[in-house]
PDB file of N, CA and C in Angstrom:
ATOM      1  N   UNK A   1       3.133  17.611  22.082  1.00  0.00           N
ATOM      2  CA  UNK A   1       2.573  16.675  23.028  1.00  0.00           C
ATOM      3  C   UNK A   1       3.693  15.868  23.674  1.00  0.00           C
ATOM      4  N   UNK A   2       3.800  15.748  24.963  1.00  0.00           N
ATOM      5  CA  UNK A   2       4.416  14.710  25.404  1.00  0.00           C
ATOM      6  C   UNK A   2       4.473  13.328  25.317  1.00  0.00           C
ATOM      7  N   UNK A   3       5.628  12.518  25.865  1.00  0.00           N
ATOM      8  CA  UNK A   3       5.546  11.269  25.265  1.00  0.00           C
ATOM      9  C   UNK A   3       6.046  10.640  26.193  1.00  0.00           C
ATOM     10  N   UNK A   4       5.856   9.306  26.738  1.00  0.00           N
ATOM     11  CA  UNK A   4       6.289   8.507  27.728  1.00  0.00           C
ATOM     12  C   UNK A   4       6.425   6.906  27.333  1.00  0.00           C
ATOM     13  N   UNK A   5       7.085   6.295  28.383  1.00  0.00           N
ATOM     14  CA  UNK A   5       7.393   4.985  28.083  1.00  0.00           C
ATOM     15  C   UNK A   5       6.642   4.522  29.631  1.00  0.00           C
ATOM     16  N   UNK A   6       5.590   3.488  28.725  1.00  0.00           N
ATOM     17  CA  UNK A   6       4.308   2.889  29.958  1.00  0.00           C
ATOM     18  C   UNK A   6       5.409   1.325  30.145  1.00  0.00           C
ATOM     19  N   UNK A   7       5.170   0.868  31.260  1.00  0.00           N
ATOM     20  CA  UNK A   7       6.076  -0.396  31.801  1.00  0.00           C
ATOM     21  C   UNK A   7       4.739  -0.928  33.069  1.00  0.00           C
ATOM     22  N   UNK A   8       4.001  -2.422  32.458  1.00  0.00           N
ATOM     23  CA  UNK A   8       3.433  -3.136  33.148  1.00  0.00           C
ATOM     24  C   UNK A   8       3.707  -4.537  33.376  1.00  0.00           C
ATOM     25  N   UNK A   9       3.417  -5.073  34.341  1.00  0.00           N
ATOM     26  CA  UNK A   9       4.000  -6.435  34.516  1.00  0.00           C
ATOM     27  C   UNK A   9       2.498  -7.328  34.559  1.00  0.00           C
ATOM     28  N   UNK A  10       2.605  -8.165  33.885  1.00  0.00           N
ATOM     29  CA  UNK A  10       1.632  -9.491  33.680  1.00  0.00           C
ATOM     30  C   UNK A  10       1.906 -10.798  34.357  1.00  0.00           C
ATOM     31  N   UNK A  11       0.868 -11.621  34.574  1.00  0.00           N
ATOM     32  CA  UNK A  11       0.970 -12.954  35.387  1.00  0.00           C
ATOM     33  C   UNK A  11      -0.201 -13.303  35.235  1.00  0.00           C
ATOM     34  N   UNK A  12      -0.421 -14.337  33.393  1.00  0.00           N
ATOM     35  CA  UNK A  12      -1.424 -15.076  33.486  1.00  0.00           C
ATOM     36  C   UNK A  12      -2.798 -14.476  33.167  1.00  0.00           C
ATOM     37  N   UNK A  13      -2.613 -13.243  32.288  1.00  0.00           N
ATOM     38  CA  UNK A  13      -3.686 -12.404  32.517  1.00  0.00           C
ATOM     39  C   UNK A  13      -4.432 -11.967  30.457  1.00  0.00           C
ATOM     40  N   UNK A  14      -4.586 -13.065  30.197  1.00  0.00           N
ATOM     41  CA  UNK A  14      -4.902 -13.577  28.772  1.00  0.00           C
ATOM     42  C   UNK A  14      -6.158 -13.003  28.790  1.00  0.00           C
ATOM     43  N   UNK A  15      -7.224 -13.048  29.741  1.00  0.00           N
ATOM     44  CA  UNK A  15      -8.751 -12.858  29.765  1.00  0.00           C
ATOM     45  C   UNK A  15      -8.514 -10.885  29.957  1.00  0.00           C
ATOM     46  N   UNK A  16      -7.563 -10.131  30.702  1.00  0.00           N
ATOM     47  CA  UNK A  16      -7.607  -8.770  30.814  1.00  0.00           C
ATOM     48  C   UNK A  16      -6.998  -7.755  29.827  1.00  0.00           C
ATOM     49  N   UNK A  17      -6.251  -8.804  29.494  1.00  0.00           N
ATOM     50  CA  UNK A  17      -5.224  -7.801  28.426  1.00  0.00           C
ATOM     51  C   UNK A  17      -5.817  -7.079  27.298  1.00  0.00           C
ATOM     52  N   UNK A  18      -6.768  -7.762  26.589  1.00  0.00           N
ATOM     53  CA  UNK A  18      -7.569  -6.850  25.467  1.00  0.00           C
ATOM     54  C   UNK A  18      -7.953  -5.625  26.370  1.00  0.00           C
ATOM     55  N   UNK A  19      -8.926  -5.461  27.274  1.00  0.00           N
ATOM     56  CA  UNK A  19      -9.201  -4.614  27.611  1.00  0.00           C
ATOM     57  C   UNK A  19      -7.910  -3.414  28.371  1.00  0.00           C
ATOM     58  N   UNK A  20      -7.388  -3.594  28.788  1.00  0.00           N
ATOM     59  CA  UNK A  20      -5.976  -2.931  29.234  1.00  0.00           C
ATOM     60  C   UNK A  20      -5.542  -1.991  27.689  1.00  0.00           C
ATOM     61  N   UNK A  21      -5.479  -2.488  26.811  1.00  0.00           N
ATOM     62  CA  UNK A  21      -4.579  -2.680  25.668  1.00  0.00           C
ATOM     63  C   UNK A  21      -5.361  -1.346  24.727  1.00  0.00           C
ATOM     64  N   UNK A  22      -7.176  -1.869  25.376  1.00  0.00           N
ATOM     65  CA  UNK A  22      -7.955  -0.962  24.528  1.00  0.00           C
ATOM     66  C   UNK A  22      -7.999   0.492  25.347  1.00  0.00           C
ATOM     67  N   UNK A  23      -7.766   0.174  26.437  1.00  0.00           N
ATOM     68  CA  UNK A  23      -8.204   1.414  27.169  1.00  0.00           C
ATOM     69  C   UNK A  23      -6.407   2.460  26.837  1.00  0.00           C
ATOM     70  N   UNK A  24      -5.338   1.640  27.017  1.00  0.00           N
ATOM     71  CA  UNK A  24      -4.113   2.686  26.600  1.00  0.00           C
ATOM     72  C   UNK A  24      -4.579   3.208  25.255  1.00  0.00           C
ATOM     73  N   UNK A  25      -4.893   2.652  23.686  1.00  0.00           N
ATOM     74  CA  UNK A  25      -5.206   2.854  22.730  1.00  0.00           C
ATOM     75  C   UNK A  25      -6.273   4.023  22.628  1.00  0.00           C
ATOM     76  N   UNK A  26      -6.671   4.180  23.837  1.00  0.00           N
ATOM     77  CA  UNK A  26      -8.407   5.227  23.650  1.00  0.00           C
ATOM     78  C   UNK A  26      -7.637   6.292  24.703  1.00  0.00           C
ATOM     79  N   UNK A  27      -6.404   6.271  25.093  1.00  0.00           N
ATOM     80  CA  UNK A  27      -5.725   7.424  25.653  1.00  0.00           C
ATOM     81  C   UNK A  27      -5.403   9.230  24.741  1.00  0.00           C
ATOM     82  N   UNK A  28      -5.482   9.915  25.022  1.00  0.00           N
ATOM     83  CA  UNK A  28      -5.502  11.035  24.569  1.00  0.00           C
ATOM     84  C   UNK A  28      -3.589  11.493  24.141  1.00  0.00           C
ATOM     85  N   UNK A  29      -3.120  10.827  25.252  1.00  0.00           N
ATOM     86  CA  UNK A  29      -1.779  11.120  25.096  1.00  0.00           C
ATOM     87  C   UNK A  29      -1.317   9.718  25.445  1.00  0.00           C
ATOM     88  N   UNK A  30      -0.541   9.088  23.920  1.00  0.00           N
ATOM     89  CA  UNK A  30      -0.418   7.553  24.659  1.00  0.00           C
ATOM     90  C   UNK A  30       0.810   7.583  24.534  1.00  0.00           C
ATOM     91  N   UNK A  31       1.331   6.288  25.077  1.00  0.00           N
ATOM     92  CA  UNK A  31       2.899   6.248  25.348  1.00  0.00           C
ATOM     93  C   UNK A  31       3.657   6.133  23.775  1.00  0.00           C
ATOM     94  N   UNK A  32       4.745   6.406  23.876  1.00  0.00           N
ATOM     95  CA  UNK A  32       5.934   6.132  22.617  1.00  0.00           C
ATOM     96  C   UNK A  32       5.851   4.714  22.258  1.00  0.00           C
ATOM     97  N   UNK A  33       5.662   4.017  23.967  1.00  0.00           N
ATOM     98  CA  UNK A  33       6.223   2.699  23.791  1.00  0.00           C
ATOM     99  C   UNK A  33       5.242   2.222  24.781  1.00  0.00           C
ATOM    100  N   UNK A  34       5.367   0.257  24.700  1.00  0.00           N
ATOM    101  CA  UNK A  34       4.971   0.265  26.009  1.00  0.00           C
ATOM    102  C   UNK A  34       6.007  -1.204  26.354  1.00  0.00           C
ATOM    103  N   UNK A  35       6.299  -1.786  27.445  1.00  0.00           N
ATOM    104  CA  UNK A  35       6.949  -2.072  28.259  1.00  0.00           C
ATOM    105  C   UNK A  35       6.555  -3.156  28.508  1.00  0.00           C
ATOM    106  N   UNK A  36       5.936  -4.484  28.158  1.00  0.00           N
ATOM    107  CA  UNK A  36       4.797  -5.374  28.908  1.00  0.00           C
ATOM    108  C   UNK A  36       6.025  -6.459  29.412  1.00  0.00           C
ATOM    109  N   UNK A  37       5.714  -6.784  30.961  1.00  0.00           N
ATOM    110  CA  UNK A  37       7.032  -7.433  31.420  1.00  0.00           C
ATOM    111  C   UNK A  37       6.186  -8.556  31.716  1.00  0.00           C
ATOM    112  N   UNK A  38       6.251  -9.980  30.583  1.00  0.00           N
ATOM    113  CA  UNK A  38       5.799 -10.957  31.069  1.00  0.00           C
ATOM    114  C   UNK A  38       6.226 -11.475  32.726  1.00  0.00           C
ATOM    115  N   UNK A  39       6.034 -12.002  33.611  1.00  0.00           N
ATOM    116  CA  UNK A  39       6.500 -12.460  34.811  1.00  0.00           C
ATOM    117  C   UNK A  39       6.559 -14.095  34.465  1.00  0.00           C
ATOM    118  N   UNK A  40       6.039 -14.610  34.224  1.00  0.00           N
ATOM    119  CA  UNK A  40       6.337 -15.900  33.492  1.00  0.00           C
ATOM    120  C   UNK A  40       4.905 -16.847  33.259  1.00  0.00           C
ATOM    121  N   UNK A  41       3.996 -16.298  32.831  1.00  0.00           N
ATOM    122  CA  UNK A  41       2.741 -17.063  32.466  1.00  0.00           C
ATOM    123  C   UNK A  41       2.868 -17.588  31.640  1.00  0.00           C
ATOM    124  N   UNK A  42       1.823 -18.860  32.183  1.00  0.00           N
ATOM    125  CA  UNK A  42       2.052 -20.189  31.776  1.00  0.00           C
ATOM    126  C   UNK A  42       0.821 -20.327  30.629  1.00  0.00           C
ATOM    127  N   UNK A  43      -0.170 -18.970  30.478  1.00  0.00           N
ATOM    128  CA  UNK A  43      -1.243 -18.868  29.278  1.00  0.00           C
ATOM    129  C   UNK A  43      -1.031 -18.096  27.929  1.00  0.00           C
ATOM    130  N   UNK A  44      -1.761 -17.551  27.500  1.00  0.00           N
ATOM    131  CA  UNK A  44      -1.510 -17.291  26.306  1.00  0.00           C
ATOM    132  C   UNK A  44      -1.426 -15.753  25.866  1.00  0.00           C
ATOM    133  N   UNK A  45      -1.177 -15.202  27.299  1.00  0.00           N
ATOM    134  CA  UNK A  45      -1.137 -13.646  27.689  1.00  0.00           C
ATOM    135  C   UNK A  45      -0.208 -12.914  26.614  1.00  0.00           C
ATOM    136  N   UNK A  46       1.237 -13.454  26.453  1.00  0.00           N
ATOM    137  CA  UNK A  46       2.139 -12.576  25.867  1.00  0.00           C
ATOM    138  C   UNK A  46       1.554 -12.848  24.306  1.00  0.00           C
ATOM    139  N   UNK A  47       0.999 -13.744  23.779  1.00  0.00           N
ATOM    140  CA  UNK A  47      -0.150 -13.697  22.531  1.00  0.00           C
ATOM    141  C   UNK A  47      -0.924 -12.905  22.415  1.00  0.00           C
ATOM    142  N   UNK A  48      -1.628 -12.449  23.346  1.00  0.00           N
ATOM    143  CA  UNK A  48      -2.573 -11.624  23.281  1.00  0.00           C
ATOM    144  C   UNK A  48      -2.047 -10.795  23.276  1.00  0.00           C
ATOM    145  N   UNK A  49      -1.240 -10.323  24.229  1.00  0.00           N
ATOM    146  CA  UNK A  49      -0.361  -8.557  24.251  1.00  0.00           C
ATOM    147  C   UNK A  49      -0.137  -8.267  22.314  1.00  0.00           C
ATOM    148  N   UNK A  50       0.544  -9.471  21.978  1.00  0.00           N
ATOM    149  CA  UNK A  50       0.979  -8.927  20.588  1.00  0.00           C
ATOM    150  C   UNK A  50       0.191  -8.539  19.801  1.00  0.00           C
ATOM    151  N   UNK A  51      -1.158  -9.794  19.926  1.00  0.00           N
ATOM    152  CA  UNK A  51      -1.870  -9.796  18.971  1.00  0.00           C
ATOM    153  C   UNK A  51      -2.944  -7.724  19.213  1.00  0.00           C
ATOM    154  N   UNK A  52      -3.049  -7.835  20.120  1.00  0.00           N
ATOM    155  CA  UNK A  52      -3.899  -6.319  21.087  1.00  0.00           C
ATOM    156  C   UNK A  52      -3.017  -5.395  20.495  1.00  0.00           C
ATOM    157  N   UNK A  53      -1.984  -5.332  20.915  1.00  0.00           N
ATOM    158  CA  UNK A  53      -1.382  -3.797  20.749  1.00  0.00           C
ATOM    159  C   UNK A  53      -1.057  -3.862  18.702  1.00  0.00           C
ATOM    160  N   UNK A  54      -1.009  -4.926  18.247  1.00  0.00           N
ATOM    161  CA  UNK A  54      -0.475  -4.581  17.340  1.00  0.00           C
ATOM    162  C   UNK A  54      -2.014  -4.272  16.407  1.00  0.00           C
ATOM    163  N   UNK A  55      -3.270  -4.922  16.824  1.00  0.00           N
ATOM    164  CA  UNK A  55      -4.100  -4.315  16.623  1.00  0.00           C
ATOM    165  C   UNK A  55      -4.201  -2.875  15.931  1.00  0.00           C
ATOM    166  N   UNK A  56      -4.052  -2.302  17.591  1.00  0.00           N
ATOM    167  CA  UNK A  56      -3.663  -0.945  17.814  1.00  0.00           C
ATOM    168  C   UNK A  56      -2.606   0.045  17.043  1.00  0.00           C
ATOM    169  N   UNK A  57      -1.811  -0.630  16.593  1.00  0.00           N
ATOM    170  CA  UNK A  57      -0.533  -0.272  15.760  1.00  0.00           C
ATOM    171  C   UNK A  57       0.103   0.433  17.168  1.00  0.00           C
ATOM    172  N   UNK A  58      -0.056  -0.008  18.128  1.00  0.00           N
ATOM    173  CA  UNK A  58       1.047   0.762  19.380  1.00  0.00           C
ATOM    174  C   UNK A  58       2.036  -0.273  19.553  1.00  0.00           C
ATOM    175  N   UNK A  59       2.989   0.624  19.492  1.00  0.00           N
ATOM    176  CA  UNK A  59       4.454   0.700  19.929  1.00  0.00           C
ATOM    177  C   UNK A  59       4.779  -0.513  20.969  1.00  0.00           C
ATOM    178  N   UNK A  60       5.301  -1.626  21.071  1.00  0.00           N
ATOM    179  CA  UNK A  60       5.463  -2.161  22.455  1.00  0.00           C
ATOM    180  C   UNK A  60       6.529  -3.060  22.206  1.00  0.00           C
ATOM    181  N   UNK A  61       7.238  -3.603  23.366  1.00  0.00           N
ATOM    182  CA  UNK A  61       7.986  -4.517  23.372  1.00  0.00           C
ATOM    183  C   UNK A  61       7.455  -5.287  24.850  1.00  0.00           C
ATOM    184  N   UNK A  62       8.356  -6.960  24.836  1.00  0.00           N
ATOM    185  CA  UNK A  62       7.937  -8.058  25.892  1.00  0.00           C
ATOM    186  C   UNK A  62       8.922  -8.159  26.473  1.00  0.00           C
ATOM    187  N   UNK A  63       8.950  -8.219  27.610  1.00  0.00           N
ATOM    188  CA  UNK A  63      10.361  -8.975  28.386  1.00  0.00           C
ATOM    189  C   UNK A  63      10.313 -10.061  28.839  1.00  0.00           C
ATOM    190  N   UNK A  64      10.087 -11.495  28.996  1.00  0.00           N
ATOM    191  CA  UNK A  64       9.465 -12.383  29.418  1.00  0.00           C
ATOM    192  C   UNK A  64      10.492 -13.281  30.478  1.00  0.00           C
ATOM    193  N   UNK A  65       9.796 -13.263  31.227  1.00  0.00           N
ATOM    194  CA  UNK A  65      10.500 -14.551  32.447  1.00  0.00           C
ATOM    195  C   UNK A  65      10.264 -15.791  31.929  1.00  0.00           C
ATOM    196  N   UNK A  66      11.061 -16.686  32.723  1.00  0.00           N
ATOM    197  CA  UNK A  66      10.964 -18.257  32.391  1.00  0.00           C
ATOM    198  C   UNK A  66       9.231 -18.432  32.995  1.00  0.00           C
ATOM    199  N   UNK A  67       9.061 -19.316  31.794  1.00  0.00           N
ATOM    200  CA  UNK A  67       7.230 -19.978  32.345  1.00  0.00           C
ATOM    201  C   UNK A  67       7.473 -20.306  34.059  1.00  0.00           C
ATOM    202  N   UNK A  68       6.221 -19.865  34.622  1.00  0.00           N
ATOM    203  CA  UNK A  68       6.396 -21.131  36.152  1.00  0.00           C
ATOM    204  C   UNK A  68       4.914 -21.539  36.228  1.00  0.00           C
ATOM    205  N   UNK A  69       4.737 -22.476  36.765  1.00  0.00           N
ATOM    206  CA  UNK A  69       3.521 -22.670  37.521  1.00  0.00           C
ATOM    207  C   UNK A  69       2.468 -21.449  38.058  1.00  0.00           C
ATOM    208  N   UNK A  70       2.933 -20.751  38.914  1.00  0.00           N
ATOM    209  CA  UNK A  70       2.150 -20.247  39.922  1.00  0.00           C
ATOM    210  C   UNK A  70       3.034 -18.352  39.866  1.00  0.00           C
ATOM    211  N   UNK A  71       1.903 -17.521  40.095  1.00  0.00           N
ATOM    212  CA  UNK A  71       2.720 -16.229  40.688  1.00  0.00           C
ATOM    213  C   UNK A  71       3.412 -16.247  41.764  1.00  0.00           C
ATOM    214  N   UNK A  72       4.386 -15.303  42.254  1.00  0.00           N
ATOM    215  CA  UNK A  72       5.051 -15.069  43.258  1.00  0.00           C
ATOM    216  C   UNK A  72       5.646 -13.854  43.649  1.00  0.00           C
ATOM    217  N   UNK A  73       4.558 -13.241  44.444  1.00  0.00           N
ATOM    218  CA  UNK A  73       4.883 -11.931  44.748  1.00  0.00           C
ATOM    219  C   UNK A  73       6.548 -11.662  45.269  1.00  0.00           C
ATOM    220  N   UNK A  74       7.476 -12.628  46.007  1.00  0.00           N
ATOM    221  CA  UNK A  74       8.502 -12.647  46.288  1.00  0.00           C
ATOM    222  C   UNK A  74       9.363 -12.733  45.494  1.00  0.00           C
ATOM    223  N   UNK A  75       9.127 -12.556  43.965  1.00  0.00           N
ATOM    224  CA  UNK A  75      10.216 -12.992  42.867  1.00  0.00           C
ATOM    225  C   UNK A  75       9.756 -11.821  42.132  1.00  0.00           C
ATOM    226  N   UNK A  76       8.553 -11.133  42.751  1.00  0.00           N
ATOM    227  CA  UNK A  76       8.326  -9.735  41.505  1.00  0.00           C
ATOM    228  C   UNK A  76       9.467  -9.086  41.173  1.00  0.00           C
ATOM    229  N   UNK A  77      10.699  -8.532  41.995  1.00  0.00           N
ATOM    230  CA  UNK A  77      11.505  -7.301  41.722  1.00  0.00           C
ATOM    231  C   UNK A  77      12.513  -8.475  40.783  1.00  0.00           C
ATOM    232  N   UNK A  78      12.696  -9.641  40.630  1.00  0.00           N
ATOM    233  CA  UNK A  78      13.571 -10.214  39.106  1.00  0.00           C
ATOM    234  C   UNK A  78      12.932 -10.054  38.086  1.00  0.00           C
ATOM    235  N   UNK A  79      11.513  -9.938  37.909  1.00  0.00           N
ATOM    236  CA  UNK A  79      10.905  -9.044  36.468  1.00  0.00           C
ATOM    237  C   UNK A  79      11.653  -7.785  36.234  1.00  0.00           C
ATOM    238  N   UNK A  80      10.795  -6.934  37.331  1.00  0.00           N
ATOM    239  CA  UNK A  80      11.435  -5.422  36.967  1.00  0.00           C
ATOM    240  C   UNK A  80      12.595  -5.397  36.763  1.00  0.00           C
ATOM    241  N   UNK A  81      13.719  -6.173  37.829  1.00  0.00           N
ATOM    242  CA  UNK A  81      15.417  -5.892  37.103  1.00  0.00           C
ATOM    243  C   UNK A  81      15.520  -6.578  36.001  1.00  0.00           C
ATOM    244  N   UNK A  82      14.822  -7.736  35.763  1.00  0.00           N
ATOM    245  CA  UNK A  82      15.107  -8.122  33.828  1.00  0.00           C
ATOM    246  C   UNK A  82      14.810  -7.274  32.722  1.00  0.00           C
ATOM    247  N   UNK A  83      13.421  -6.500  33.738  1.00  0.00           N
ATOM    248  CA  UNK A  83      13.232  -5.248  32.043  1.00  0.00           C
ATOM    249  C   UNK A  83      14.173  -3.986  32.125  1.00  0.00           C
ATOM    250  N   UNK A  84      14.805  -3.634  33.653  1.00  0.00           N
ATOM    251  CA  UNK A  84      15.524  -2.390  33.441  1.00  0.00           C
ATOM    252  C   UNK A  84      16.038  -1.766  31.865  1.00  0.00           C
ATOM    253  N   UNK A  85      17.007  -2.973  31.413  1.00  0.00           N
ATOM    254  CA  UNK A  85      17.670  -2.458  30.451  1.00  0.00           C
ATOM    255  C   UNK A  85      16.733  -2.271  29.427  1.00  0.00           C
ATOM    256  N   UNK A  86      15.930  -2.704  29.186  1.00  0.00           N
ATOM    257  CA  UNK A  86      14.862  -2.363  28.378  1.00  0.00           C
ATOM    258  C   UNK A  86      13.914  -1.194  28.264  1.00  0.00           C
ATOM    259  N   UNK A  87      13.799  -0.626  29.559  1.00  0.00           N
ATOM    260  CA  UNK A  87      13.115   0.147  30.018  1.00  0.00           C
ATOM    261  C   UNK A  87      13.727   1.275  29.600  1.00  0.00           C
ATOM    262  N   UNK A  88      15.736   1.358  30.196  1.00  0.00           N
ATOM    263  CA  UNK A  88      16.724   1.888  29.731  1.00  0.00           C
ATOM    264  C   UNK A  88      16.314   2.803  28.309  1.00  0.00           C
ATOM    265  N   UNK A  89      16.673   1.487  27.420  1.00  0.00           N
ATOM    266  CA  UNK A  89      16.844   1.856  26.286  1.00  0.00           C
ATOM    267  C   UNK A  89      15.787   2.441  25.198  1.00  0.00           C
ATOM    268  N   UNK A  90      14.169   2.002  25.879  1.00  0.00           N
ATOM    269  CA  UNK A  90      13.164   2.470  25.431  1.00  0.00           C
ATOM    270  C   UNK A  90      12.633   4.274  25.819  1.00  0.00           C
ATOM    271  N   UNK A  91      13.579   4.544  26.644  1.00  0.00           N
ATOM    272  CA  UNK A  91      13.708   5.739  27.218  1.00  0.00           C
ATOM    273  C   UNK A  91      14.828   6.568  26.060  1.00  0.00           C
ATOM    274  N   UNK A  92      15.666   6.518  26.283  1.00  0.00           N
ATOM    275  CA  UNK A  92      16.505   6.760  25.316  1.00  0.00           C
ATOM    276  C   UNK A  92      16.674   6.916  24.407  1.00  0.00           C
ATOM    277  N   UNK A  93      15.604   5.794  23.459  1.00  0.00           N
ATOM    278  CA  UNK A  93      15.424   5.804  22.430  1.00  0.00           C
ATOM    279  C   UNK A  93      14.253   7.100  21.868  1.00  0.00           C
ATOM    280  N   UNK A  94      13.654   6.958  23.038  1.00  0.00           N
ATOM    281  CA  UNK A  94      12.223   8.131  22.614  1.00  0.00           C
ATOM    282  C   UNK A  94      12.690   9.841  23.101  1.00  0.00           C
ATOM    283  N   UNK A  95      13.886   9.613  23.520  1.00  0.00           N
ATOM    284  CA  UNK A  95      14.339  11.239  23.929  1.00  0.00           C
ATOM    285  C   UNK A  95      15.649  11.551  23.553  1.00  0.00           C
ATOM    286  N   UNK A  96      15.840  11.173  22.270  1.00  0.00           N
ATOM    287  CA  UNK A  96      16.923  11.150  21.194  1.00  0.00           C
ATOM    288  C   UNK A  96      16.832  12.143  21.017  1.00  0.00           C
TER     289      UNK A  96
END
């Protein structure tokens, strides 16, 4: 079976994440890893990610931005370049 490294970005999203979390878990072919790139919420989202996936016993790591106030679609691509190396190495690691 194949294997992949899933990479999503969050903002504030404490009320969706169980369900997200359940639906990768009820996947047929699920990832090695997964990728969850806090953006910087100010709720209790990256709690839940842990508490959800580890549920699940799936694989994941956080990358988290500084807390802010408010989203900002104009600051999205400093998430994604903060998780690169992460992303990097979670790749790497699963095709050893």
């Amino acid at each position: 079976m194949s294997s992949y490294v899933l990479a999503t970005k969050f903002f504030n999203e404490q009320e969706q994440m169980p369900l997200l979390i359940a639906n990768i878990a009820e996947q047929s072919v699920k990832p090695g890893i997964i990728i969850f790139i806090d953006d910087g919420s100010n709720d209790d989202s990256a709690a839940v990610v842990q508490k959800e996936a580890s549920k699940f016993n799936l694989s994941y790591k956080i990358v988290s931005m500084p807390v802010k106030a408010k989203g900002n679609l104009d600051t999205l691509g400093r998430a994604w370049t903060e998780a690169q190396p992460t992303i990097k190495e979670a790749l790497s690691e699963l095709f050893r």
